[in-house]
Protein backbone atom coordinates (compact mmCIF):
# COMPACT_ATOMS: atom_id res chain seq x y z
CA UNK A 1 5.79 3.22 11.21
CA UNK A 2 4.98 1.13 7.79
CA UNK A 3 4.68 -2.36 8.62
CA UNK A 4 5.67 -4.81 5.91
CA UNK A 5 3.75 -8.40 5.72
CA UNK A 6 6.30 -11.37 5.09
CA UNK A 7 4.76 -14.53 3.78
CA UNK A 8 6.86 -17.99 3.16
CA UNK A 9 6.78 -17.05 -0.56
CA UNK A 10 7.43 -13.39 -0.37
CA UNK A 11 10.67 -12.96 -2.53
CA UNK A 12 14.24 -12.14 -0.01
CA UNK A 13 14.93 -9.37 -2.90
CA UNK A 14 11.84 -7.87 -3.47
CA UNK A 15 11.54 -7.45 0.56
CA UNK A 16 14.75 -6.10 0.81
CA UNK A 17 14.14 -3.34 -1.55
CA UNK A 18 10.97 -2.72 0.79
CA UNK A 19 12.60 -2.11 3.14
CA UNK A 20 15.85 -0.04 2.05
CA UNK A 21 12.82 2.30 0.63
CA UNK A 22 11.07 2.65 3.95
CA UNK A 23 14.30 3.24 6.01
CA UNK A 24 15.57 5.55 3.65
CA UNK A 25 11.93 7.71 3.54
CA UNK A 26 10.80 7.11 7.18
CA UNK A 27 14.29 6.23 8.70
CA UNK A 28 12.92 2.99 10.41
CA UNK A 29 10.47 0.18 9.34
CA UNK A 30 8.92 -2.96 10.45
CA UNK A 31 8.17 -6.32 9.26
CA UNK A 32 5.59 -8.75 10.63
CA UNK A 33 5.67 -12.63 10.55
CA UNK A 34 3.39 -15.47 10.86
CA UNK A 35 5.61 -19.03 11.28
CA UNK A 36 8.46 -20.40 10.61
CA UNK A 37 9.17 -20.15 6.34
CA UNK A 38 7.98 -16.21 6.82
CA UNK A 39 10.59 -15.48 9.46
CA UNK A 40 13.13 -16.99 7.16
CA UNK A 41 12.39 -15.29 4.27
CA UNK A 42 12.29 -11.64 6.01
CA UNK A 43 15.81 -12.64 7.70
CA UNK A 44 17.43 -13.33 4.64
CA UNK A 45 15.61 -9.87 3.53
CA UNK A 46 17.20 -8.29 6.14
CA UNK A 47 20.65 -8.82 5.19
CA UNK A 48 19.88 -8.39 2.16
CA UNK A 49 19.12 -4.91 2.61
CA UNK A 50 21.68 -4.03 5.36
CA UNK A 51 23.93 -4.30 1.99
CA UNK A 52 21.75 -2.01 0.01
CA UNK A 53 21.36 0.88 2.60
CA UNK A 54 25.61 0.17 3.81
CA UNK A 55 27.01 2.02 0.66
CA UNK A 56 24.65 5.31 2.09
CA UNK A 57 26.44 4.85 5.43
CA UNK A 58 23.49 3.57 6.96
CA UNK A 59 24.56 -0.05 9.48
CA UNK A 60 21.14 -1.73 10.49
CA UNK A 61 20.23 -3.13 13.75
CA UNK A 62 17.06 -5.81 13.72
CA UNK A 63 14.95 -5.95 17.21
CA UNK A 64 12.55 -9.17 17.50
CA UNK A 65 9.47 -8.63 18.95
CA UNK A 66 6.09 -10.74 19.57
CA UNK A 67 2.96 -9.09 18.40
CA UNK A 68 -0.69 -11.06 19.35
CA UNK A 69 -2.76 -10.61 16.54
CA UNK A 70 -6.38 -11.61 15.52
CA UNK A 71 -6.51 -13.22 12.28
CA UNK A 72 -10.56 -14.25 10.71
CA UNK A 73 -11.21 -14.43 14.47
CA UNK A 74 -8.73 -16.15 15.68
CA UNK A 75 -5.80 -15.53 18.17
CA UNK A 76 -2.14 -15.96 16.70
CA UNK A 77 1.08 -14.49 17.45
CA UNK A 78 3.07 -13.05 15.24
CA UNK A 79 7.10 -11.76 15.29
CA UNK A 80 8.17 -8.06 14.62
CA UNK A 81 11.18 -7.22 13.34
CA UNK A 82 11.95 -3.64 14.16
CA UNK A 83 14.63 -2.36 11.58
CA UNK A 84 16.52 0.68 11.69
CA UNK A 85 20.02 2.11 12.01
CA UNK A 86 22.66 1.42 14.16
């Protein structure tokens, strides 16, 4: 499954058209946070794309998730957002 990297800057449209792209090529995708500002952004990216994809007939369902990662050696936790249709 492609996993799409959210930062605190990423841009809420340029996400959203991420992920429209992936669901509509691989029929699910996944995003991956690191704090607060990120999870925001990828939220609002989210709904975002639910209305892109909703004209194709596609509803979207968003699953939260915890993922431990190891970042430059050190432990941090991360949230998944598993996207995909309803």
């Amino acid at each position: 499954m492609e996993v799409l990297k959210v930062s605190s800057k990423s841009n809420p449209n340029s996400v959203a058209g991420a992920i429209a792209a992936v669901l509509r090529e691989k029929g699910a995708a996944e995003v991956q946070v690191i704090g607060a500002g990120a999870l925001n952004q990828a939220v609002k990216a989210v709904a975002i794309a639910r209305g892109f994809v909703a004209p194709g007939g596609m509803d979207l369902v968003m699953v939260p998730a915890f993922a431990d990662l190891k970042i430059d050696g050190e432990d941090r936790t991360a949230i998944r957002l598993l996207i995909g249709p309803r």
